[in-house]
N, C-alpha and C. Protein backbone atom coordinates (compact mmCIF):
# COMPACT_ATOMS: atom_id res chain seq x y z
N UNK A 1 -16.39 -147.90 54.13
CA UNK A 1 -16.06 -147.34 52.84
C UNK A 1 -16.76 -146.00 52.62
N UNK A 2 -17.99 -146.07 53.19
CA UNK A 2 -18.55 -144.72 52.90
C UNK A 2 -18.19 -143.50 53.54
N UNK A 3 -17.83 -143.61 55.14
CA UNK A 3 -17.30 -143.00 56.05
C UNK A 3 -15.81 -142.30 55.58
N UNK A 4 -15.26 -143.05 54.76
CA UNK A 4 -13.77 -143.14 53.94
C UNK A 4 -13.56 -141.87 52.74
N UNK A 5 -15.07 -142.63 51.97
CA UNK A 5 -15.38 -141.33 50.43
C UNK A 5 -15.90 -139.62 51.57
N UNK A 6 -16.42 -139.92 52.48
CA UNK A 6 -17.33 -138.85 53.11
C UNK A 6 -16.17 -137.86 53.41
N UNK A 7 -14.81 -138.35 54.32
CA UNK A 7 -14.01 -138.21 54.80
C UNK A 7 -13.10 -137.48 53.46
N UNK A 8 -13.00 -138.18 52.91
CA UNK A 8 -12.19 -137.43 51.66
C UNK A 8 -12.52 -136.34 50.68
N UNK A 9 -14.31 -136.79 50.70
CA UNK A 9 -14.34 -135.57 50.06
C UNK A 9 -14.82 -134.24 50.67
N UNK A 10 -14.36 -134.27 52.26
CA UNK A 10 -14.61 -132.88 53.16
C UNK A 10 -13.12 -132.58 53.29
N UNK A 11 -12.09 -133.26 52.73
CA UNK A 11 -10.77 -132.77 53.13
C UNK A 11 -11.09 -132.12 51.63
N UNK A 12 -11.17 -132.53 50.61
CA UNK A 12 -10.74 -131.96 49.19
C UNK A 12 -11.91 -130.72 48.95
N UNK A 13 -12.84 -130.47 49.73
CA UNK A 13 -13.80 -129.71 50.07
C UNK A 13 -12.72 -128.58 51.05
N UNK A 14 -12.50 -129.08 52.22
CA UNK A 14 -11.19 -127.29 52.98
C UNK A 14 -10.45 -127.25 52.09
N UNK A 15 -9.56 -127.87 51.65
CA UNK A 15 -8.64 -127.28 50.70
C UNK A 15 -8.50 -126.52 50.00
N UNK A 16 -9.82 -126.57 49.40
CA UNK A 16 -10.27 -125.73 48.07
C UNK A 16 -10.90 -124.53 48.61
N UNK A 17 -11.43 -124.38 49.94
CA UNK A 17 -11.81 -123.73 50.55
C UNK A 17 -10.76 -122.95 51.02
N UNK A 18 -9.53 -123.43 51.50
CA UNK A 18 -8.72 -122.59 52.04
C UNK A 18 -8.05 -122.16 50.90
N UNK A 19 -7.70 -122.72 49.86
CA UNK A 19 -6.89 -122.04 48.46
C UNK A 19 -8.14 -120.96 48.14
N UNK A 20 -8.98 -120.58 48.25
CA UNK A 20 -9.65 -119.65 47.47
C UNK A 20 -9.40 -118.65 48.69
N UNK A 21 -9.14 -118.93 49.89
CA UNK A 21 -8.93 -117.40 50.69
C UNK A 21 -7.30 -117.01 50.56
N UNK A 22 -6.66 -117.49 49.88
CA UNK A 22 -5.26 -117.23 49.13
C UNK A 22 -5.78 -115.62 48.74
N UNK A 23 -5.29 -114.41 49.16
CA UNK A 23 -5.23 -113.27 48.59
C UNK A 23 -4.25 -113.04 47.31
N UNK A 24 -3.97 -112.42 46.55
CA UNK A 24 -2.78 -111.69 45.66
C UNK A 24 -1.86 -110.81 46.64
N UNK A 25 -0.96 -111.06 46.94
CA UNK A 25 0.35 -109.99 47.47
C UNK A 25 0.71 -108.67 46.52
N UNK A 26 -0.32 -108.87 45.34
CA UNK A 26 -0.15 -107.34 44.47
C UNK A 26 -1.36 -107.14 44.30
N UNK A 27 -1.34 -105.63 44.18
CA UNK A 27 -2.13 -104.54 43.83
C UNK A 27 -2.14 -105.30 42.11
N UNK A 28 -3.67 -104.46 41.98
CA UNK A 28 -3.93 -104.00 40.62
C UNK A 28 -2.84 -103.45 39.48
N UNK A 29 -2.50 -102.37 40.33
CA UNK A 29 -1.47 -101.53 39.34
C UNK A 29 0.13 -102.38 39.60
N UNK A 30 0.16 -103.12 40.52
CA UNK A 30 1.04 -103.53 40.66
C UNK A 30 1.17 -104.64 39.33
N UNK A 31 0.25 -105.71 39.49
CA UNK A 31 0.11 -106.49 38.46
C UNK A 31 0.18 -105.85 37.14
N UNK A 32 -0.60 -104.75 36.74
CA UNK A 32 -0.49 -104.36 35.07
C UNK A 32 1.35 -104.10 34.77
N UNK A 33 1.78 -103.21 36.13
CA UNK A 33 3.50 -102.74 36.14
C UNK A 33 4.74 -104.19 35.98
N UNK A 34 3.76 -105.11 35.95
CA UNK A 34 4.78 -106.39 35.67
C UNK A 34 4.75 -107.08 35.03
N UNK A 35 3.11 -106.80 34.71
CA UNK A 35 3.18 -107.04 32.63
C UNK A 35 3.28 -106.49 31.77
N UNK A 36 3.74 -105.06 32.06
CA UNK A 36 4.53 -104.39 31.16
C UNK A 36 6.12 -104.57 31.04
N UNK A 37 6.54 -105.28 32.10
CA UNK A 37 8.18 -105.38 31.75
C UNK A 37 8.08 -106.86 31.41
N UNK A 38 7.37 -107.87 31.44
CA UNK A 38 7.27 -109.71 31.26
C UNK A 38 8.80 -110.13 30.81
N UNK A 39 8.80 -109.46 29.45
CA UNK A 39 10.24 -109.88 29.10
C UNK A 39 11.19 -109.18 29.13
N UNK A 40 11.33 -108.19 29.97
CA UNK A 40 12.47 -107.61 30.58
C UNK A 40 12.94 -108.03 32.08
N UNK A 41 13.97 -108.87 32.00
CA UNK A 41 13.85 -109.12 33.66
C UNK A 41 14.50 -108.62 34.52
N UNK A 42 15.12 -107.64 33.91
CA UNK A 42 15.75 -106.44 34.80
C UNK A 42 15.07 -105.47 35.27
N UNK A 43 14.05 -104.61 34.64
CA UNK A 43 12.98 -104.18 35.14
C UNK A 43 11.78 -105.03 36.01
N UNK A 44 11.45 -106.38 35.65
CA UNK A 44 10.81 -107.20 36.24
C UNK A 44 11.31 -107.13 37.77
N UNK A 45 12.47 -107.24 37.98
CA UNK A 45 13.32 -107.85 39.25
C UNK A 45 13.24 -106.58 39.71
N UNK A 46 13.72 -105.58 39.68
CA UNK A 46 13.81 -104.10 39.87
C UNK A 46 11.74 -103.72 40.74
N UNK A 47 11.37 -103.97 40.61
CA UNK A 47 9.91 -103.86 40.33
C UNK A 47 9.21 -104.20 41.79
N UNK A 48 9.71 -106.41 41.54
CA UNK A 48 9.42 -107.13 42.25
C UNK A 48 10.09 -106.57 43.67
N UNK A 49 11.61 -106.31 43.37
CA UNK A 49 12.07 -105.58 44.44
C UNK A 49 11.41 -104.32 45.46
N UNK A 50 10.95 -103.38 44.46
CA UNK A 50 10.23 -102.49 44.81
C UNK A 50 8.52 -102.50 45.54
N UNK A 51 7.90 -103.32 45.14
CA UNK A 51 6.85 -104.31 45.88
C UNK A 51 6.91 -104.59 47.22
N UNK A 52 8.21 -105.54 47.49
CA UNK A 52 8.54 -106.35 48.10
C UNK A 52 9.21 -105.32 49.71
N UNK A 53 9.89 -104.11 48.66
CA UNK A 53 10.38 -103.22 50.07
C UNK A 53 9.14 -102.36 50.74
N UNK A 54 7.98 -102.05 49.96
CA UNK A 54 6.99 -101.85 49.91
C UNK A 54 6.12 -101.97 51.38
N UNK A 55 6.20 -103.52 51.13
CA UNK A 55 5.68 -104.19 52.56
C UNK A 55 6.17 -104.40 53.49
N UNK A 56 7.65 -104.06 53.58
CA UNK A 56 8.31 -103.84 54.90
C UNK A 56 8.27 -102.56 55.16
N UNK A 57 8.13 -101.42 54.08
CA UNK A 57 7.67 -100.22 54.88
C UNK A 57 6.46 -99.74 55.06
N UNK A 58 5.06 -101.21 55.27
CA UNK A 58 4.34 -100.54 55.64
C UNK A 58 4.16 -101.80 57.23
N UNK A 59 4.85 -102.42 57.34
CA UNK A 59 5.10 -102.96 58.12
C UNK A 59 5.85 -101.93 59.47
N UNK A 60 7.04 -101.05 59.12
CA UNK A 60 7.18 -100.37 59.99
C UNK A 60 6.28 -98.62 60.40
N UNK A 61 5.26 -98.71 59.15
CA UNK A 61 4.53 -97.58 59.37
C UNK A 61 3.04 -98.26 60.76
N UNK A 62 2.80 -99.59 59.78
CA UNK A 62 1.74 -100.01 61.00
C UNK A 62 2.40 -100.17 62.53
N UNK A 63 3.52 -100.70 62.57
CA UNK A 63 4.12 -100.72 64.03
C UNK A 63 4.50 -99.36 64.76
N UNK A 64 4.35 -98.55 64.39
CA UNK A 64 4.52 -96.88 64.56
C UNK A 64 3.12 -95.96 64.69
N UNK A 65 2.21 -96.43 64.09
CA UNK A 65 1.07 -95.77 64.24
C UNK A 65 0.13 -96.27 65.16
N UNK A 66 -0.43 -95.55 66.45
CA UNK A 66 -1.05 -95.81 67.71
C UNK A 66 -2.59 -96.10 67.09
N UNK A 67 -3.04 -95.62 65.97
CA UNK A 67 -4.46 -95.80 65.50
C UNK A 67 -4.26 -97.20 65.54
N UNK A 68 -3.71 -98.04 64.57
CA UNK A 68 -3.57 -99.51 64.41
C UNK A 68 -3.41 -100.42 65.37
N UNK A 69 -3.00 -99.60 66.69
CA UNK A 69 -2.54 -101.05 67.73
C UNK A 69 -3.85 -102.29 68.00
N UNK A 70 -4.99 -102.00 67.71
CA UNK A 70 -6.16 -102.76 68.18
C UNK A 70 -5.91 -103.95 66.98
N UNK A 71 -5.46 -103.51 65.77
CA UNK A 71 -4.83 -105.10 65.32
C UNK A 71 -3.82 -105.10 64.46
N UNK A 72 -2.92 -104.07 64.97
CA UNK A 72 -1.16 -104.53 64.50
C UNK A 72 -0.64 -105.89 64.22
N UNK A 73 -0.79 -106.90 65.35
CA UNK A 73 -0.31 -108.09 64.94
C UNK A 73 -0.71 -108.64 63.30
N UNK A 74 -1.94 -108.62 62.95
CA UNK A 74 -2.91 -108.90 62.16
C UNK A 74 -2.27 -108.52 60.80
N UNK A 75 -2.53 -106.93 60.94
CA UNK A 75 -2.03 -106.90 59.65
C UNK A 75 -0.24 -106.77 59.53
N UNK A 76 0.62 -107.00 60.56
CA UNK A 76 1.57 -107.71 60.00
C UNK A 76 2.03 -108.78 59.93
N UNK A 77 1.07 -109.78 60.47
CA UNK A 77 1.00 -110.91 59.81
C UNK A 77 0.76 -110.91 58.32
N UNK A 78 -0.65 -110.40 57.77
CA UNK A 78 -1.02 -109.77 56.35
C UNK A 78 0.03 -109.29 55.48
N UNK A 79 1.18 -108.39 55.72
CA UNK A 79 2.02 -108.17 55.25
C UNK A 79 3.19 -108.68 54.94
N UNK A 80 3.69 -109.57 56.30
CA UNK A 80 4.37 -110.63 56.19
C UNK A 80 4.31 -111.88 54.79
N UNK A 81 3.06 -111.97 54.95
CA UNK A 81 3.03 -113.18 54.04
C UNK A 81 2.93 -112.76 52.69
N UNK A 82 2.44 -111.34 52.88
CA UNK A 82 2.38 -110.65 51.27
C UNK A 82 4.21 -110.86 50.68
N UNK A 83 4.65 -110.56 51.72
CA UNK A 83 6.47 -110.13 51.46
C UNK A 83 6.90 -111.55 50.91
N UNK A 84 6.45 -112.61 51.91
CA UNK A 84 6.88 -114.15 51.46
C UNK A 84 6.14 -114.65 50.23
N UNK A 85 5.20 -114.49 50.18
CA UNK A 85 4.57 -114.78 48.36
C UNK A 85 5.48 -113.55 47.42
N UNK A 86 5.61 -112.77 47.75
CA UNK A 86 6.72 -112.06 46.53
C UNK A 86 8.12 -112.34 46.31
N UNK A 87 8.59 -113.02 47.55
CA UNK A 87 9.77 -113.81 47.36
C UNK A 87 9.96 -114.99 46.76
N UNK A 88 8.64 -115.52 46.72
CA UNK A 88 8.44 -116.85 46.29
C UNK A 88 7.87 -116.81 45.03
N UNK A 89 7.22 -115.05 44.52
CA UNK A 89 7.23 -114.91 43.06
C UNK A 89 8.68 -114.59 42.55
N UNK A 90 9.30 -114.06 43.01
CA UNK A 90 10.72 -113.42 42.49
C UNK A 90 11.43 -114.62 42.52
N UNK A 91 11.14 -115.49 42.82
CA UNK A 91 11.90 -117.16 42.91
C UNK A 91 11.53 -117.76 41.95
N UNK A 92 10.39 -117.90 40.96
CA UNK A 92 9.50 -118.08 40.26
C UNK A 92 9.97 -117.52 39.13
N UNK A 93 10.10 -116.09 39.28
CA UNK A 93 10.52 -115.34 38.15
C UNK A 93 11.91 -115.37 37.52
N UNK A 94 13.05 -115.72 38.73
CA UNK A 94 14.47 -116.28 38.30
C UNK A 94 14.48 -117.45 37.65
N UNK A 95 13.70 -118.39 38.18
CA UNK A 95 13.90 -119.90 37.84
C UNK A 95 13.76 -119.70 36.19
N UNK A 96 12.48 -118.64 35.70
CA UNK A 96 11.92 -118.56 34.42
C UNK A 96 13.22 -118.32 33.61
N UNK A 97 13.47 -117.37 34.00
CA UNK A 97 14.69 -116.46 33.12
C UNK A 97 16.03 -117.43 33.08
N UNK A 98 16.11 -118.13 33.79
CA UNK A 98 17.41 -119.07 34.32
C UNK A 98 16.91 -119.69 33.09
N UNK A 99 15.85 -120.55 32.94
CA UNK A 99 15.73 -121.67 31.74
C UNK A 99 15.84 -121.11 30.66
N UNK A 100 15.71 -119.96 30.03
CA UNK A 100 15.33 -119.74 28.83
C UNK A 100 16.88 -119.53 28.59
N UNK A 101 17.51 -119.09 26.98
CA UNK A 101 18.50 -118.78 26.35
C UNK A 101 18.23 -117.09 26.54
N UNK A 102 19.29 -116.30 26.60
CA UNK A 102 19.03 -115.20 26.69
C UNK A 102 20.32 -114.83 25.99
N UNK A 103 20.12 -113.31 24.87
CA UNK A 103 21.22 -112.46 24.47
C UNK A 103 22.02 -111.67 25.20
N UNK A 104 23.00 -111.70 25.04
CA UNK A 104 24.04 -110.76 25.92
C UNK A 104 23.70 -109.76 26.50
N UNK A 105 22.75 -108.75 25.82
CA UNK A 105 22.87 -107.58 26.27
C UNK A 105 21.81 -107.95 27.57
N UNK A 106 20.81 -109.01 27.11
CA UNK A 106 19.53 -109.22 28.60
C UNK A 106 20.22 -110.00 29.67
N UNK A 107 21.64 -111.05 29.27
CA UNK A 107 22.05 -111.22 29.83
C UNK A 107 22.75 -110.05 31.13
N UNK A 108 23.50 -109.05 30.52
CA UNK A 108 23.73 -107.98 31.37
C UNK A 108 22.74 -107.90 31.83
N UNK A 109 21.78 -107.65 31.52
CA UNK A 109 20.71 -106.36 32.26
C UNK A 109 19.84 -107.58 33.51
N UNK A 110 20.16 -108.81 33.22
CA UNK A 110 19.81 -109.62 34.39
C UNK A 110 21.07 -109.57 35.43
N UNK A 111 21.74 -110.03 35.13
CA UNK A 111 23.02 -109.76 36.24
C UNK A 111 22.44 -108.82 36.96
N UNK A 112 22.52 -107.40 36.33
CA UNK A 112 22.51 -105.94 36.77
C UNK A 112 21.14 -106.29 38.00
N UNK A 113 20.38 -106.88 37.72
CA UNK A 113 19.16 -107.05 38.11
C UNK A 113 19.02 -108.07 39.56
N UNK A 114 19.89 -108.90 39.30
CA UNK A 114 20.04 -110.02 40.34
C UNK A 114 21.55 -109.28 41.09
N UNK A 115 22.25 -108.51 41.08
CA UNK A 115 22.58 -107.44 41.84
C UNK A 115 22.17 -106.67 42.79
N UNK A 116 21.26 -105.97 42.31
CA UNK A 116 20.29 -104.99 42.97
C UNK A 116 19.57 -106.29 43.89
N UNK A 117 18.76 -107.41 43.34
CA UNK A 117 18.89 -108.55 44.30
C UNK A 117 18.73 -108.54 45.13
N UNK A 118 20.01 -108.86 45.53
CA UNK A 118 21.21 -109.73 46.21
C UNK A 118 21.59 -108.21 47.72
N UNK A 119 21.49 -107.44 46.90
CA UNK A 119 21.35 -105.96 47.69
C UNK A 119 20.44 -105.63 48.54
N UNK A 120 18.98 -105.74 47.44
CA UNK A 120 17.98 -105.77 48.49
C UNK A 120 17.65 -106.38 49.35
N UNK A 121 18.09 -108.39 49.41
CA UNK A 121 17.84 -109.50 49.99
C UNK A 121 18.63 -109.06 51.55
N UNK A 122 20.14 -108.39 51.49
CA UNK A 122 20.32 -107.90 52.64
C UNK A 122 19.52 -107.00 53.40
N UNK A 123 19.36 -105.79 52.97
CA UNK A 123 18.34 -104.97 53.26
C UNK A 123 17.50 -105.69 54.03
N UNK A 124 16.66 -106.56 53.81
CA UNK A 124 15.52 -106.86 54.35
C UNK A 124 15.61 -108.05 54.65
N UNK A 125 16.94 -108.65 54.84
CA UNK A 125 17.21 -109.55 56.27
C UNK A 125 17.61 -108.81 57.43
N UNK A 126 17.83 -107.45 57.56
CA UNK A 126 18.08 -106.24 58.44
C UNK A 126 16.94 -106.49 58.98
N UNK A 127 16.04 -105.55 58.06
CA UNK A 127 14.42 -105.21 58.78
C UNK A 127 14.38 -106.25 59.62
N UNK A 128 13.52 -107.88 58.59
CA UNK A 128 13.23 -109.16 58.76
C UNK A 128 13.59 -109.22 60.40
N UNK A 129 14.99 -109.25 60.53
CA UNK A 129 15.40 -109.84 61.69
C UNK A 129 15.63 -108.45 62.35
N UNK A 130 15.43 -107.28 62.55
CA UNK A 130 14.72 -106.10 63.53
C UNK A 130 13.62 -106.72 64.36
N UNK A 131 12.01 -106.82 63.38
CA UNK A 131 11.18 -107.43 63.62
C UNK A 131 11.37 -108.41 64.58
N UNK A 132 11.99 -109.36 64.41
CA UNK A 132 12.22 -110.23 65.08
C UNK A 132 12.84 -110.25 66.37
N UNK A 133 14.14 -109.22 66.56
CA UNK A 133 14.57 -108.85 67.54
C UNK A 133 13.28 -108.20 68.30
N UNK A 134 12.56 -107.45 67.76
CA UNK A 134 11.90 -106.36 68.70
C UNK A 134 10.58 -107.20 68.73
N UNK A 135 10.06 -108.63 68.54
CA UNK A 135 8.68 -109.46 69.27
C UNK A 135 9.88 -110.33 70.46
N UNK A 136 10.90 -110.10 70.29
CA UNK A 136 11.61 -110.71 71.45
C UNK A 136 11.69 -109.42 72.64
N UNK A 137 12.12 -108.91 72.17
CA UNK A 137 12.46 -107.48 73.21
C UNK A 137 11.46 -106.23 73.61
N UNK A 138 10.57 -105.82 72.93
CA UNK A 138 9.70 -105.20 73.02
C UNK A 138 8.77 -105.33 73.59
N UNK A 139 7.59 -104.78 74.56
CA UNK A 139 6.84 -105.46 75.48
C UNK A 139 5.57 -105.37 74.37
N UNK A 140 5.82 -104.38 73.75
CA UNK A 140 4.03 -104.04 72.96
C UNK A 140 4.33 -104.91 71.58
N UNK A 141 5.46 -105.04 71.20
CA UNK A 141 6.06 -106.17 69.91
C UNK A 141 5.76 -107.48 70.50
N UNK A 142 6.10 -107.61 71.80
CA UNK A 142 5.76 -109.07 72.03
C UNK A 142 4.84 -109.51 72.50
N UNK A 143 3.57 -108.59 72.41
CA UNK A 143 2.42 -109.10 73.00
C UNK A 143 1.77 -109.42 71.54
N UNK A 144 2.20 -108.59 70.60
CA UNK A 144 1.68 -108.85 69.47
C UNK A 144 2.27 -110.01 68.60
N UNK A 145 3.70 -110.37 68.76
CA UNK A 145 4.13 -111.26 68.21
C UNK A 145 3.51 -112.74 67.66
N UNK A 146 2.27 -113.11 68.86
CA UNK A 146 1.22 -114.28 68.27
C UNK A 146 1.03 -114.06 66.97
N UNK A 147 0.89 -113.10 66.84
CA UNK A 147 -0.28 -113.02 65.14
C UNK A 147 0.48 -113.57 64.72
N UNK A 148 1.96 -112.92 64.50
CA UNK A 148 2.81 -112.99 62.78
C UNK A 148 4.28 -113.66 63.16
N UNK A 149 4.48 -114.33 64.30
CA UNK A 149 5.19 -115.58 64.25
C UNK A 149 6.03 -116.43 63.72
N UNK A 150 4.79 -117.36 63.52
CA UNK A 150 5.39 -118.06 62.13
C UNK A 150 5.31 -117.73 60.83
N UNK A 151 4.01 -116.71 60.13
CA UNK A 151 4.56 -116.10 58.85
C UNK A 151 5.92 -115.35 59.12
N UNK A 152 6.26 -115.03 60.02
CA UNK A 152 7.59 -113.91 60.07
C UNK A 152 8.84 -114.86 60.08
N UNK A 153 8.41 -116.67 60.40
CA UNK A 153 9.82 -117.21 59.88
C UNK A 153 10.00 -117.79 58.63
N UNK A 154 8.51 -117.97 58.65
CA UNK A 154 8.19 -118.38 56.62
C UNK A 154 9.34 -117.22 55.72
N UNK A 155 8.65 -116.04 56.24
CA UNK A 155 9.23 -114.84 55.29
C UNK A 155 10.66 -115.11 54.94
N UNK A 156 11.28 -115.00 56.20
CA UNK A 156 12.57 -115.21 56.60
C UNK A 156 13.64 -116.38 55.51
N UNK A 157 12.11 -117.84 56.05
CA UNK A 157 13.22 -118.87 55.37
C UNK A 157 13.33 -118.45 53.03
N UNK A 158 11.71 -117.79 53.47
CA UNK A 158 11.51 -117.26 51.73
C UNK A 158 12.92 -116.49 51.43
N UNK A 159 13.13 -115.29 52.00
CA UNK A 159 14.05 -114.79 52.03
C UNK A 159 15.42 -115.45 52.01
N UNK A 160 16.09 -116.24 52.95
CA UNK A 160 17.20 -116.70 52.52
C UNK A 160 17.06 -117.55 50.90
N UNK A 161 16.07 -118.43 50.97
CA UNK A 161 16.26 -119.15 49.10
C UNK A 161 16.28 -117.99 48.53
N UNK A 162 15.67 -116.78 48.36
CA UNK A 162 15.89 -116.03 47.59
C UNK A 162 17.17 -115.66 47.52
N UNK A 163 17.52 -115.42 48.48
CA UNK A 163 19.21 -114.86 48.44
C UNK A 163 19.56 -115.79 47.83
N UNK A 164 20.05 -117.28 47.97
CA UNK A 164 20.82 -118.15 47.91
C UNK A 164 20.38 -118.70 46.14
N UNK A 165 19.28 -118.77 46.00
CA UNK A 165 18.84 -118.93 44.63
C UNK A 165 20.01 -117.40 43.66
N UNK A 166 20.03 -116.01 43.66
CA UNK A 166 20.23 -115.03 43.46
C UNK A 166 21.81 -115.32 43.16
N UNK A 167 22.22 -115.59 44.60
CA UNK A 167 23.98 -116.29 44.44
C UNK A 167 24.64 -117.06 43.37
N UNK A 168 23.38 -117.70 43.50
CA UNK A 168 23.34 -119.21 42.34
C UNK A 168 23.55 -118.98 40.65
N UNK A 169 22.75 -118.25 40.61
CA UNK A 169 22.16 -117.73 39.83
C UNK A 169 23.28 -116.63 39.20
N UNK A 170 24.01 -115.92 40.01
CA UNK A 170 24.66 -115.17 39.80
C UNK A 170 26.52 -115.42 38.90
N UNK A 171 26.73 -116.76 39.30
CA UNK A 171 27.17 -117.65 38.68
C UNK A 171 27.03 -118.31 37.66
N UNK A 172 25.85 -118.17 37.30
CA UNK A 172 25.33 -118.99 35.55
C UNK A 172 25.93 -117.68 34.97
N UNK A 173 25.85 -117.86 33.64
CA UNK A 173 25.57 -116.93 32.14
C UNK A 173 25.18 -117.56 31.36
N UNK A 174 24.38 -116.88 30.42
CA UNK A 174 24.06 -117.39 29.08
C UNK A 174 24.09 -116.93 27.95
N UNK A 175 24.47 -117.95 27.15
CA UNK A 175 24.88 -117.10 25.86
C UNK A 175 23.61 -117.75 24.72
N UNK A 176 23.33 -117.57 23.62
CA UNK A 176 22.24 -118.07 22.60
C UNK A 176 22.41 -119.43 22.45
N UNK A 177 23.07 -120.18 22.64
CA UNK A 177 22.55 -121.72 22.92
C UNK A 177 22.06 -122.10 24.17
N UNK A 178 22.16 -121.43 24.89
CA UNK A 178 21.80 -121.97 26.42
C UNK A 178 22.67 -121.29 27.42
N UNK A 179 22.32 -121.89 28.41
CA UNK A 179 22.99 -121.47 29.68
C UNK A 179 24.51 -122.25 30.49
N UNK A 180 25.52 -121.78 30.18
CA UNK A 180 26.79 -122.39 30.43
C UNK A 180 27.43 -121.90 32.02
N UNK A 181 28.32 -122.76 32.75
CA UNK A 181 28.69 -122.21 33.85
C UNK A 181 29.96 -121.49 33.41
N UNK A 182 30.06 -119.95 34.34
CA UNK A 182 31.10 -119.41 34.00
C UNK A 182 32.57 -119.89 34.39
């Protein structure tokens, strides 16, 4: 029994240990720029988008720059997962807006918003799966490919729910009682 409590409380001991090395996938200024739009979720989405393309172009700046090769993999692993926690905030952030009742006109300006989306979500299943092509094909991509791996299929699978949530989503409307299918 004691061996049992000892045992349990060194698992609930890493855990907590590994949740506190959880970084933020945003900047400072990033964070204040998305509590200034909270209840706009067209600017919100617009934003998150902008973040999000962010880290795929510094993803192809680190794979391009010869200073970085001593730990390229590293930090695009780092970036990777930054991209998949913002997908998985922008997933977060639909679900929000999905529940609430919203007026016509925010109604537009979400559409408009889960548009741009749905736009970007292609975009950067391009990159996404570039990346991917080139730790398959590339000799200096695929030596590095260990690092960022499996965050790079995390991203990926983040990425399709996002799309597919977006689709979904794109299909609701709502009018001031709630949310009706069109």
């Amino acid at each position: 029994m004691k061996i049992a409590t000892r045992i349990m409380l060194l698992l609930l001991l890493l855990s907590i240990a590994a949740s506190a090395k959880r970084r933020d996938p945003l900047t400072e200024s990033e964070a204040d720029q998305l509590r200034q739009v909270a209840m706009d979720p067209y600017n919100r989405i617009k934003l998150m988008i902008k973040f999000t393309e962010a880290r795929l172009l510094a993803i192809d700046q680190v794979r391009l720059d010869p200073k970085q090769a001593a730990d390229r993999g590293k930090q695009i692993h780092d970036l990777l997962e930054d991209f998949a926690s913002l997908m998985d905030e922008i997933n977060d952030n639909l679900d929000q807006y999905e529940g609430r009742p919203l007026d016509k006109d925010t109604v537009k300006q979400y559409h408009k918003g889960l548009k741009e989306l749905i736009d970007a979500d292609a975009r950067f299943d391009q990159r996404l799966n570039a990346l991917k092509s080139a730790s398959e094909t590339d000799p200096v991509t695929k030596k590095e490919a260990p690092d960022f791996r499996f965050v790079l299929q995390d991203a990926m699978d983040s990425l399709k729910s996002n799309a597919d949530m977006a689709r979904e989503y794109m299909e609701t409307t709502h009018d001031q009682k709630g949310s009706t299918k069109k």
